[in-house]
N, C-alpha and C. Protein backbone atom coordinates (compact mmCIF):
# COMPACT_ATOMS: atom_id res chain seq x y z
N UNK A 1 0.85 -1.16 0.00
CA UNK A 1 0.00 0.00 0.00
C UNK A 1 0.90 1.23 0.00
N UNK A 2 0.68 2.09 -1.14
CA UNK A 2 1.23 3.38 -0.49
C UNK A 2 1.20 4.47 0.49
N UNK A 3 2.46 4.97 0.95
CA UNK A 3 2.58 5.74 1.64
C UNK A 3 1.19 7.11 1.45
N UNK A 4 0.31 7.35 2.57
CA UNK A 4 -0.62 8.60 2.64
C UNK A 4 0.17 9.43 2.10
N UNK A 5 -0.67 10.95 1.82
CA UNK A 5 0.67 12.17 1.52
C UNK A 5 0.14 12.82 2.74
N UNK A 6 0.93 14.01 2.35
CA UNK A 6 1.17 14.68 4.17
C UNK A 6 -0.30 15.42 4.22
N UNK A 7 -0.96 15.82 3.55
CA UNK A 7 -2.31 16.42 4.21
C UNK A 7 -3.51 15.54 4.53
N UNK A 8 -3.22 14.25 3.62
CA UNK A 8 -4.26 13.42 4.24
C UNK A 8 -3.83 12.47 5.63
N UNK A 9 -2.63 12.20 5.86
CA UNK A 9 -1.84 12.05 7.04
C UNK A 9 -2.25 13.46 8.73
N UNK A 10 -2.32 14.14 7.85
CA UNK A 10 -2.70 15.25 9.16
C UNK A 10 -4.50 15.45 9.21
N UNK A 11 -4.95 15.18 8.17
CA UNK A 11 -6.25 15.38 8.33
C UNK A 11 -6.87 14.12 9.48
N UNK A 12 -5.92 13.14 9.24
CA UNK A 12 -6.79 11.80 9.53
C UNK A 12 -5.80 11.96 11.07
N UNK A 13 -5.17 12.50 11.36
CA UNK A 13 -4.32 12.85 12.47
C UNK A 13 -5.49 13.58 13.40
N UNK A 14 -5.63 14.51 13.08
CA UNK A 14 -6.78 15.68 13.52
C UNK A 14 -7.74 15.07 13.77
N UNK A 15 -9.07 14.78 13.37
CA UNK A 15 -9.84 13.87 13.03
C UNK A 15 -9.77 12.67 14.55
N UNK A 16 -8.37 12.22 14.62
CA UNK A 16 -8.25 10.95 15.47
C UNK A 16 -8.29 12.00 16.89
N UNK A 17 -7.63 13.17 16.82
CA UNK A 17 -7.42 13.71 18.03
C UNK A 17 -8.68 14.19 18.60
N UNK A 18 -9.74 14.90 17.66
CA UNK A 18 -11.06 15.22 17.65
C UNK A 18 -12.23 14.14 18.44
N UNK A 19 -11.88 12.95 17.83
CA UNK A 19 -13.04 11.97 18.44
C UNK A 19 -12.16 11.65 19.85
N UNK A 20 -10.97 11.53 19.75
CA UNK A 20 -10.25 11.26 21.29
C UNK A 20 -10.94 12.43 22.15
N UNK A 21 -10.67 12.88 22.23
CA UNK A 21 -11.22 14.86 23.18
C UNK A 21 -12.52 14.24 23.36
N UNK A 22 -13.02 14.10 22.28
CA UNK A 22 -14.65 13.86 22.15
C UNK A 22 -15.04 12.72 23.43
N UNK A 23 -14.00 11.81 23.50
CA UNK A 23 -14.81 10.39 24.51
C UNK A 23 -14.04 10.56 25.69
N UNK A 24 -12.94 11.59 26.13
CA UNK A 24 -12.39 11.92 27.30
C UNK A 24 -13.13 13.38 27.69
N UNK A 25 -14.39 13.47 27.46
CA UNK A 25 -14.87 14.95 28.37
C UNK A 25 -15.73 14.87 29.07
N UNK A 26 -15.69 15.45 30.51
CA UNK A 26 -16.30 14.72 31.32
C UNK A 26 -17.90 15.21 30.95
N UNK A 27 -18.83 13.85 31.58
CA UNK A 27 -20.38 14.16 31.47
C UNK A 27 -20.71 15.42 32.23
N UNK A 28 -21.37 15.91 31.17
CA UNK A 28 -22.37 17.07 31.51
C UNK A 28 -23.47 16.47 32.72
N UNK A 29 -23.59 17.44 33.90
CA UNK A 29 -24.67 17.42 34.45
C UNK A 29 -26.29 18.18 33.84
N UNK A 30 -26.89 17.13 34.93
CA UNK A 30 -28.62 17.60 34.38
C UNK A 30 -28.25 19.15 34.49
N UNK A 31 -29.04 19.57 33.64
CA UNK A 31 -29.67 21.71 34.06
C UNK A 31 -30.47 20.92 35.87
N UNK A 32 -30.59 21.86 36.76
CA UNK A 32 -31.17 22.14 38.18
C UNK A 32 -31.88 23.15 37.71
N UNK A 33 -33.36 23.31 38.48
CA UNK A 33 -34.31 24.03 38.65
C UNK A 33 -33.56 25.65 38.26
N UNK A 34 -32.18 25.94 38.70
CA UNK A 34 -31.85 27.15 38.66
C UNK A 34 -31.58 27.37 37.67
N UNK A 35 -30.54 26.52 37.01
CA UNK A 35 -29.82 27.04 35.48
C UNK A 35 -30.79 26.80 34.56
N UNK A 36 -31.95 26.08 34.72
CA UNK A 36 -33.14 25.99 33.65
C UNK A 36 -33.95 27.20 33.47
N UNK A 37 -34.00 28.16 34.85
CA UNK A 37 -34.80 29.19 35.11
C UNK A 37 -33.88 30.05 34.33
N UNK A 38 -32.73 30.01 34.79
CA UNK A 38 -32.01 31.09 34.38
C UNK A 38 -31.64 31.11 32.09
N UNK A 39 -31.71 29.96 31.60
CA UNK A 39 -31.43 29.67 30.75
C UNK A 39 -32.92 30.02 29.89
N UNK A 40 -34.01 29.88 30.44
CA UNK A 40 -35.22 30.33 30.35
C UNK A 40 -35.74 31.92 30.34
N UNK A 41 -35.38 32.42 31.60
CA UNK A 41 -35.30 33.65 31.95
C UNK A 41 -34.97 34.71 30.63
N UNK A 42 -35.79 35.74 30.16
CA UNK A 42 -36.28 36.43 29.02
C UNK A 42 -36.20 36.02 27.68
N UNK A 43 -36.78 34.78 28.07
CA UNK A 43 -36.75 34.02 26.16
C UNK A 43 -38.24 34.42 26.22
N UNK A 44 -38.81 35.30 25.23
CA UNK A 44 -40.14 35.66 24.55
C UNK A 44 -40.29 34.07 23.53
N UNK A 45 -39.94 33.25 23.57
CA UNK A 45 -40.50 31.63 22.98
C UNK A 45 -40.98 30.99 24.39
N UNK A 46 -40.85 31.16 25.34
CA UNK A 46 -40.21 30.28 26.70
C UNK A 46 -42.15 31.23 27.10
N UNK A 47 -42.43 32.10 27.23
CA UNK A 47 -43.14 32.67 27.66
C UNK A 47 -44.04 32.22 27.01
N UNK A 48 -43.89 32.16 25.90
CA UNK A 48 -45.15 31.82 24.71
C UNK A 48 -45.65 30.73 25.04
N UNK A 49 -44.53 29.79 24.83
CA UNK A 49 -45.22 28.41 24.54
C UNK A 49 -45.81 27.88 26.10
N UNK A 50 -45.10 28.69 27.52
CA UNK A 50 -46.01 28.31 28.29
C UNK A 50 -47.93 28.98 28.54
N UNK A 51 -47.30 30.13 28.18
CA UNK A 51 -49.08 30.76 27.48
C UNK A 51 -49.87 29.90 26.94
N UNK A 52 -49.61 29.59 25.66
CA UNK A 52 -50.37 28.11 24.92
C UNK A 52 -50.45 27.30 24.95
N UNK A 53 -49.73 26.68 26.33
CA UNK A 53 -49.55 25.26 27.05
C UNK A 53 -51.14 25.37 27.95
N UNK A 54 -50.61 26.43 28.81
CA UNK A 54 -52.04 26.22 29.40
C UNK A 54 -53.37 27.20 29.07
N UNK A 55 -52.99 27.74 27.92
CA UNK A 55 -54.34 27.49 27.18
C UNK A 55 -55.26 26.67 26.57
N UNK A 56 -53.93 25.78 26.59
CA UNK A 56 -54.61 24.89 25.67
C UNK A 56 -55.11 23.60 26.94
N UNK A 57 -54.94 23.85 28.19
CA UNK A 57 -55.61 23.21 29.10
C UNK A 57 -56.89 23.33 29.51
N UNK A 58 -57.24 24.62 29.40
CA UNK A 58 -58.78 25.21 29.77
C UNK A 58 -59.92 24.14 29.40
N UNK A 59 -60.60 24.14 30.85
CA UNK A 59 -61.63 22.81 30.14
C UNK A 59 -61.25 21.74 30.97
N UNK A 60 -59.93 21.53 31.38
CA UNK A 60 -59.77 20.20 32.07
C UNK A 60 -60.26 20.04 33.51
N UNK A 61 -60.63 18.91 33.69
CA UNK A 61 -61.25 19.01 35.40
C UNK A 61 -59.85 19.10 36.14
N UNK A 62 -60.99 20.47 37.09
CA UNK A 62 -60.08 20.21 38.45
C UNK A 62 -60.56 18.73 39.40
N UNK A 63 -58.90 18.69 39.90
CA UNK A 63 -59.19 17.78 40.80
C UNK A 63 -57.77 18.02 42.17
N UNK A 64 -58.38 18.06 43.30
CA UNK A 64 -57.15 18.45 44.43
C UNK A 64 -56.47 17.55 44.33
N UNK A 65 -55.34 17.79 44.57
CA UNK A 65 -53.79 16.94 44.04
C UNK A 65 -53.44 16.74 42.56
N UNK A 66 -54.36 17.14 41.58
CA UNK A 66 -53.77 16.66 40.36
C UNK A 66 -53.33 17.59 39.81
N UNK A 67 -52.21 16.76 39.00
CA UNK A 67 -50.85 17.22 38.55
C UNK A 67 -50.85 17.05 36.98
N UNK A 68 -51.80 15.76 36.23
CA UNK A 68 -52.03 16.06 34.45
C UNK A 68 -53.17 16.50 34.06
N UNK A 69 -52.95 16.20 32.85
CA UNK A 69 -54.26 16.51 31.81
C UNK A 69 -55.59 15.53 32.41
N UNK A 70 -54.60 14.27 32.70
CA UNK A 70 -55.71 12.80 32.82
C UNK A 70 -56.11 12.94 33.77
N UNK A 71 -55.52 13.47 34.90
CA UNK A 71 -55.78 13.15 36.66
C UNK A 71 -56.98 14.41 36.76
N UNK A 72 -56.75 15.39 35.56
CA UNK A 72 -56.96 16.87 36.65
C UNK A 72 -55.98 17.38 37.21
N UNK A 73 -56.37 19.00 37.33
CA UNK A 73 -55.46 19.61 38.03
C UNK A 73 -56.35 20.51 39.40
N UNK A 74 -55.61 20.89 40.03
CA UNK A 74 -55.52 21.41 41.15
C UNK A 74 -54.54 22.71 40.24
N UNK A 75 -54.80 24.14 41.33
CA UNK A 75 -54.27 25.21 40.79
C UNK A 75 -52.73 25.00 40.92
N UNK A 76 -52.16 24.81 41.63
CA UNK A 76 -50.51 24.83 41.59
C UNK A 76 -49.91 23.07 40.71
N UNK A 77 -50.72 22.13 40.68
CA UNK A 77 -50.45 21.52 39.66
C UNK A 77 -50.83 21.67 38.25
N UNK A 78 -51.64 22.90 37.83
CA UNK A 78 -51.37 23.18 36.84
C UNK A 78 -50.42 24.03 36.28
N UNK A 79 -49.69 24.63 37.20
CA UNK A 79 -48.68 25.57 37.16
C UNK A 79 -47.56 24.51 36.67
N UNK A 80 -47.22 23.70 37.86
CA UNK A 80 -45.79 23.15 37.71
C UNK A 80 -45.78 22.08 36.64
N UNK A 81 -47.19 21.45 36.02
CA UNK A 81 -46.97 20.68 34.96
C UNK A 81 -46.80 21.57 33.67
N UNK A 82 -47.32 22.78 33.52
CA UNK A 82 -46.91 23.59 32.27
C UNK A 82 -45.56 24.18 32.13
N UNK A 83 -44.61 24.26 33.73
CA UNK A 83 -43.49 24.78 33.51
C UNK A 83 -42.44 23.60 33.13
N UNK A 84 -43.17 22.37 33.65
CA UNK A 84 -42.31 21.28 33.56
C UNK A 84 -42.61 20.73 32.45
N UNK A 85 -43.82 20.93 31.58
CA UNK A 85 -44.02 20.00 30.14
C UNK A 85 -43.14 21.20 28.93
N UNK A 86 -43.45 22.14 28.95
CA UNK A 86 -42.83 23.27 27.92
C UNK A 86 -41.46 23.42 28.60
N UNK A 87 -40.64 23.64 29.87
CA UNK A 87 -39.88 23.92 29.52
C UNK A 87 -38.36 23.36 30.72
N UNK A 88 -39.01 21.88 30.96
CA UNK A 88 -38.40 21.10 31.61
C UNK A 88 -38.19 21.98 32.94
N UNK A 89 -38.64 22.38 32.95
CA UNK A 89 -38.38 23.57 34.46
C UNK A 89 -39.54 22.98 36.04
N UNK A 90 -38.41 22.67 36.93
CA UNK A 90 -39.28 21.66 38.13
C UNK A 90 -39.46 22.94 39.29
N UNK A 91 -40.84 23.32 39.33
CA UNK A 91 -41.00 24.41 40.39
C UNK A 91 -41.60 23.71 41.36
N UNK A 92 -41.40 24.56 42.93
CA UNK A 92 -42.44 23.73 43.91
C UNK A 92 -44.00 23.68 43.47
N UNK A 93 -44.27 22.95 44.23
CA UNK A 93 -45.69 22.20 44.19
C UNK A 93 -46.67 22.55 44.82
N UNK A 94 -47.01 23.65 45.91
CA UNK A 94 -47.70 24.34 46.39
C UNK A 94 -48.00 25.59 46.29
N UNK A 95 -49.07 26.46 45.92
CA UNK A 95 -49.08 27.66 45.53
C UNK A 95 -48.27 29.02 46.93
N UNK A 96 -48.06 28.43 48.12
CA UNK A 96 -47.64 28.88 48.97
C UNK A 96 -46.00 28.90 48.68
N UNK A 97 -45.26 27.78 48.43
CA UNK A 97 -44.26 27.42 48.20
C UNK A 97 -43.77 27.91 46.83
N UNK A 98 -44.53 28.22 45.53
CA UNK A 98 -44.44 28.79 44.19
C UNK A 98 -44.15 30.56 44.93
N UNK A 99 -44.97 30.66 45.74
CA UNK A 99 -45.04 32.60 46.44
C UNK A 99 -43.44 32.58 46.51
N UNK A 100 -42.79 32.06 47.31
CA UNK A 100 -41.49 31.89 48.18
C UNK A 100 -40.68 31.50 46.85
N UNK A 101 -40.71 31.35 45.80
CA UNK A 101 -39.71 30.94 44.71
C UNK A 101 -38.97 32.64 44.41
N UNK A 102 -37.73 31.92 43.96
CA UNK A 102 -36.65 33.28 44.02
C UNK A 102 -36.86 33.96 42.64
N UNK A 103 -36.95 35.42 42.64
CA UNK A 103 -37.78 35.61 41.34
C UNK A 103 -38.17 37.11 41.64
N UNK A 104 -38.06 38.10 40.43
CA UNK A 104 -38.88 39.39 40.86
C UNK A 104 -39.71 39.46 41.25
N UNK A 105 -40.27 40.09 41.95
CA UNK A 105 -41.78 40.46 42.10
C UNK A 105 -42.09 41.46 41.43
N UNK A 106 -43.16 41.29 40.86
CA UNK A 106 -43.74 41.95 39.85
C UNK A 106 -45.08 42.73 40.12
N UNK A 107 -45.22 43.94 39.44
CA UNK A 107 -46.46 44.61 40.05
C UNK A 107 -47.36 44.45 38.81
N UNK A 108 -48.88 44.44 39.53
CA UNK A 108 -50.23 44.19 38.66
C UNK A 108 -49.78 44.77 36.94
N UNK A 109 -49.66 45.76 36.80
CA UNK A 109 -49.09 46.86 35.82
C UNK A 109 -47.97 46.39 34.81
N UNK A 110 -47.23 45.21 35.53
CA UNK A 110 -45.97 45.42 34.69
C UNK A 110 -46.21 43.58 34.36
N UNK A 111 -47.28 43.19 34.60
CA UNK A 111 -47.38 41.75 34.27
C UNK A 111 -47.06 41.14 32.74
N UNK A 112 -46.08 40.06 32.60
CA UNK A 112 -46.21 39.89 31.47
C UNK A 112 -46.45 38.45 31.34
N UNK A 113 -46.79 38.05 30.19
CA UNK A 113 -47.52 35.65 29.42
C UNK A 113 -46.17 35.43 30.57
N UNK A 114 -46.78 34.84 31.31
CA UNK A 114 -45.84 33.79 31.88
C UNK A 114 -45.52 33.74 32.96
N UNK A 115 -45.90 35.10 33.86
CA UNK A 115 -45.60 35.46 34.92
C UNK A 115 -46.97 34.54 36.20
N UNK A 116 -46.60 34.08 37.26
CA UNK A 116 -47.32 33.61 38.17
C UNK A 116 -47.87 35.10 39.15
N UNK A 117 -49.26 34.48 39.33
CA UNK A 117 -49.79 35.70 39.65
C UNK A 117 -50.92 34.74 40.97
N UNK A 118 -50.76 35.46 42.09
CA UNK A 118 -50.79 34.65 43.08
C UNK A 118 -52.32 35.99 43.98
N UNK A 119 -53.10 34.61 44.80
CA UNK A 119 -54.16 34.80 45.73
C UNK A 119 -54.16 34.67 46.83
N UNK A 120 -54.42 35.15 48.00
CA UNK A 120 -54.42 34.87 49.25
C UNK A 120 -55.26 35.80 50.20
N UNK A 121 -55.12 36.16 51.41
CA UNK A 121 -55.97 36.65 52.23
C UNK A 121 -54.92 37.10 53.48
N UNK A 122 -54.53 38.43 53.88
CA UNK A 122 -53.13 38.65 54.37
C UNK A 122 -52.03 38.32 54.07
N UNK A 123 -51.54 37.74 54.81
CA UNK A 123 -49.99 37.24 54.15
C UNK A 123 -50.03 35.81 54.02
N UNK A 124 -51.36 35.31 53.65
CA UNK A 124 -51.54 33.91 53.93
C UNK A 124 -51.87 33.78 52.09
N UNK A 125 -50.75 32.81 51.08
CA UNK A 125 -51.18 32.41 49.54
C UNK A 125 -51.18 30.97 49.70
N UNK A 126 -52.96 31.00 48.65
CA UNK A 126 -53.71 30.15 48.25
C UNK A 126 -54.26 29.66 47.20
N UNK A 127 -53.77 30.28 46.48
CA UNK A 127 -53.82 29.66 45.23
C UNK A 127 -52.68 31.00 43.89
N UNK A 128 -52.67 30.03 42.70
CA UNK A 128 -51.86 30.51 41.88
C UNK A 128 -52.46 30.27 40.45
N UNK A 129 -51.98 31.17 39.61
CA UNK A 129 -52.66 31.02 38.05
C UNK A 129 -51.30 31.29 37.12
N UNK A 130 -51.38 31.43 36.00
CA UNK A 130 -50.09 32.01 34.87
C UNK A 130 -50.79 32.76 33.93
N UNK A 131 -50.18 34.21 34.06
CA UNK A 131 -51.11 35.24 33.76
C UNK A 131 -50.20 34.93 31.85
N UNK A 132 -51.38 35.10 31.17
CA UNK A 132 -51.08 35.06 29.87
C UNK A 132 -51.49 36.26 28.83
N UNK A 133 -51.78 37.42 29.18
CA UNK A 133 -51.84 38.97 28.56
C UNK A 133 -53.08 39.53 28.86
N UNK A 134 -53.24 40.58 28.44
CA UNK A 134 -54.47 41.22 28.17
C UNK A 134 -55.26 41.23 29.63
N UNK A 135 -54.98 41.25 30.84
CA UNK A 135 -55.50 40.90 32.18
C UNK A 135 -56.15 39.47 32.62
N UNK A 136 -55.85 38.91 31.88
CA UNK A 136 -56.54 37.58 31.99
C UNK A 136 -55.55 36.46 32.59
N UNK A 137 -55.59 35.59 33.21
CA UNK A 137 -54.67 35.01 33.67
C UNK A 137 -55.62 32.55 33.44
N UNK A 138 -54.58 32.01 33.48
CA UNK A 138 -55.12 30.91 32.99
C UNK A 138 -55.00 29.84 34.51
N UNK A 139 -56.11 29.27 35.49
CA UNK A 139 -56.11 29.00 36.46
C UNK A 139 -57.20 27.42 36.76
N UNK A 140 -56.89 26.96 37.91
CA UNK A 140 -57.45 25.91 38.10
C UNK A 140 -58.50 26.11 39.64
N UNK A 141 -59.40 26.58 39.82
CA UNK A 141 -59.76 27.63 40.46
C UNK A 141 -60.49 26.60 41.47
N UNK A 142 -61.02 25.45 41.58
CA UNK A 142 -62.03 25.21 42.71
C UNK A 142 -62.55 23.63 41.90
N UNK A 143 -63.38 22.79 43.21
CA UNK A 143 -64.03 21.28 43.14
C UNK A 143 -65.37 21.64 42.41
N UNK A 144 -65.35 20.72 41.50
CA UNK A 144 -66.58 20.60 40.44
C UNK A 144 -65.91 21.66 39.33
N UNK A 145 -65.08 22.16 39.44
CA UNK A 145 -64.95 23.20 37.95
C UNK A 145 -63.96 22.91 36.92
N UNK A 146 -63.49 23.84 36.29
CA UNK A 146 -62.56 23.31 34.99
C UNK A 146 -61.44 24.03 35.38
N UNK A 147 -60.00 24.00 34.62
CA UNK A 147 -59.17 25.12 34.31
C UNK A 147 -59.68 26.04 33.33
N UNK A 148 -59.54 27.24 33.71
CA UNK A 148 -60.08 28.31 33.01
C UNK A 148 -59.50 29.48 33.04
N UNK A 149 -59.92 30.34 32.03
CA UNK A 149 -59.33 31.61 31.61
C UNK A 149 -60.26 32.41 32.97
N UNK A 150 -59.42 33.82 33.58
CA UNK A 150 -60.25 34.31 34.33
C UNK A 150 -59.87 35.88 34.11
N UNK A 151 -60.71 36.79 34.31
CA UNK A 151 -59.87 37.84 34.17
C UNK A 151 -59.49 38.66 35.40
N UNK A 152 -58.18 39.70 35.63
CA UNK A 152 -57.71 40.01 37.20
C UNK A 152 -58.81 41.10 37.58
N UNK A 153 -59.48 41.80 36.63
CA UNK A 153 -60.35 42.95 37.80
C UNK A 153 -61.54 42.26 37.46
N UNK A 154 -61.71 41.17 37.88
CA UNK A 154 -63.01 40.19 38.18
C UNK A 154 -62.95 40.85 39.76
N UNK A 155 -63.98 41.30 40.19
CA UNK A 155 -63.88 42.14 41.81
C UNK A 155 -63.50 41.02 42.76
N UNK A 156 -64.03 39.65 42.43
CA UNK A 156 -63.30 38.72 43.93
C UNK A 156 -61.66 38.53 43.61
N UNK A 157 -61.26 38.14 42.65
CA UNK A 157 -59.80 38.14 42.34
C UNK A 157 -59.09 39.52 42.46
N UNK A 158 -59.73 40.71 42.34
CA UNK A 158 -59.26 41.90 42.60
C UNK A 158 -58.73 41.58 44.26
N UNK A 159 -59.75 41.60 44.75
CA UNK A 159 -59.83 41.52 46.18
C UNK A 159 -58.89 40.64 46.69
N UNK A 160 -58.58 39.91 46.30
CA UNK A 160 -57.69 38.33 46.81
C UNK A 160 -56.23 38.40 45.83
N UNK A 161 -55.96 39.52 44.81
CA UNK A 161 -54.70 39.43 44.54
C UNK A 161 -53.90 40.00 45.63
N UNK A 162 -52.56 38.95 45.70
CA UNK A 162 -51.25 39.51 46.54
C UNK A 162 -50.05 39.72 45.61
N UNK A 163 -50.30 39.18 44.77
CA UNK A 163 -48.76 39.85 43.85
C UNK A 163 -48.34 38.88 42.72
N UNK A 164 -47.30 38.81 42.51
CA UNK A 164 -47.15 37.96 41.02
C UNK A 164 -45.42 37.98 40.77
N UNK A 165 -44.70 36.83 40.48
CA UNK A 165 -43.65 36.78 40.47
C UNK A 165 -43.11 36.09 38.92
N UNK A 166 -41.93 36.71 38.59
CA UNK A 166 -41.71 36.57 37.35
C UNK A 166 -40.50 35.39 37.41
N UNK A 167 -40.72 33.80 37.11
CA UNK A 167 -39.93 32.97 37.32
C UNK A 167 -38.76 32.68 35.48
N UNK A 168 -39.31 32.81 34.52
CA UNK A 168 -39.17 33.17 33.24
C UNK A 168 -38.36 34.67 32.77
């Protein structure tokens, strides 16, 4: 066989050194709740598609404790299954515990698709929705009902907003 010539000798040199590097680098860890938020954090796609995630839930039975489409949701499991189906992002599981997530707080005014927008009675939160534009926010509100679109100066939700935090 003949001798390679010298550029296909270095190409196939290169090449060998390339896939070597390639199977000596160490494994990547999972993204954590943080670097997903943060990697998330002002993507206008990231906002969207959780907007139309749970729009496109409206209609589904509530049910306390549920966390899918199939089970039903409960208001803070419809939260954390839309952040976790669109955008692999694992938030707590209680609308009390979603309040306490690290994150701006955001005022009524400056709400934007995606932002969690939270209910309670003093300093006591009880439920949570994902406000998706136009004052309307998308929520799993109560036993016997659906997830549904609601809007914020509905006077009882007026009354019962405490604030809204921007996790996106």
């Amino acid at each position: 066989m003949p001798p390679m010539p010298v550029p296909a000798r270095i190409a196939a040199s290169l090449l060998g050194l390339a896939v070597l590097a390639g199977c000596s680098s160490q494994p990547s860890r999972p993204p954590t709740a943080d670097t997903a938020a943060a990697q998330a954090r002002g993507n206008g796609f990231s906002a969207s598609s959780v907007t139309i995630r749970a729009l496109g839930l409206v209609g589904t039975p509530y049910r306390y404790g549920g966390n899918t489409p199939e089970s039903g949701f409960d208001c803070s499991g419809l939260v954390t299954y839309v952040f976790a189906d669109m955008l692999d992002l694992r938030l707590p599981r209680t609308s009390r515990e979603l309040a306490r997530v690290q994150g701006p707080k955001i005022s009524a005014e400056r709400l934007s698709s995606g932002d969690l927008v939270f209910f309670g009675s003093g300093d006591e939160v009880w439920h949570v929705g994902i406000y998706v534009g136009e004052g309307r926010f998308v929520h799993a509100p109560s036993s016997g009902g659906t997830v549904r679109l609601d809007a914020l100066d509905n006077p009882y939700w007026q009354r019962h907003y405490s604030g809204a935090k921007r996790v996106l």
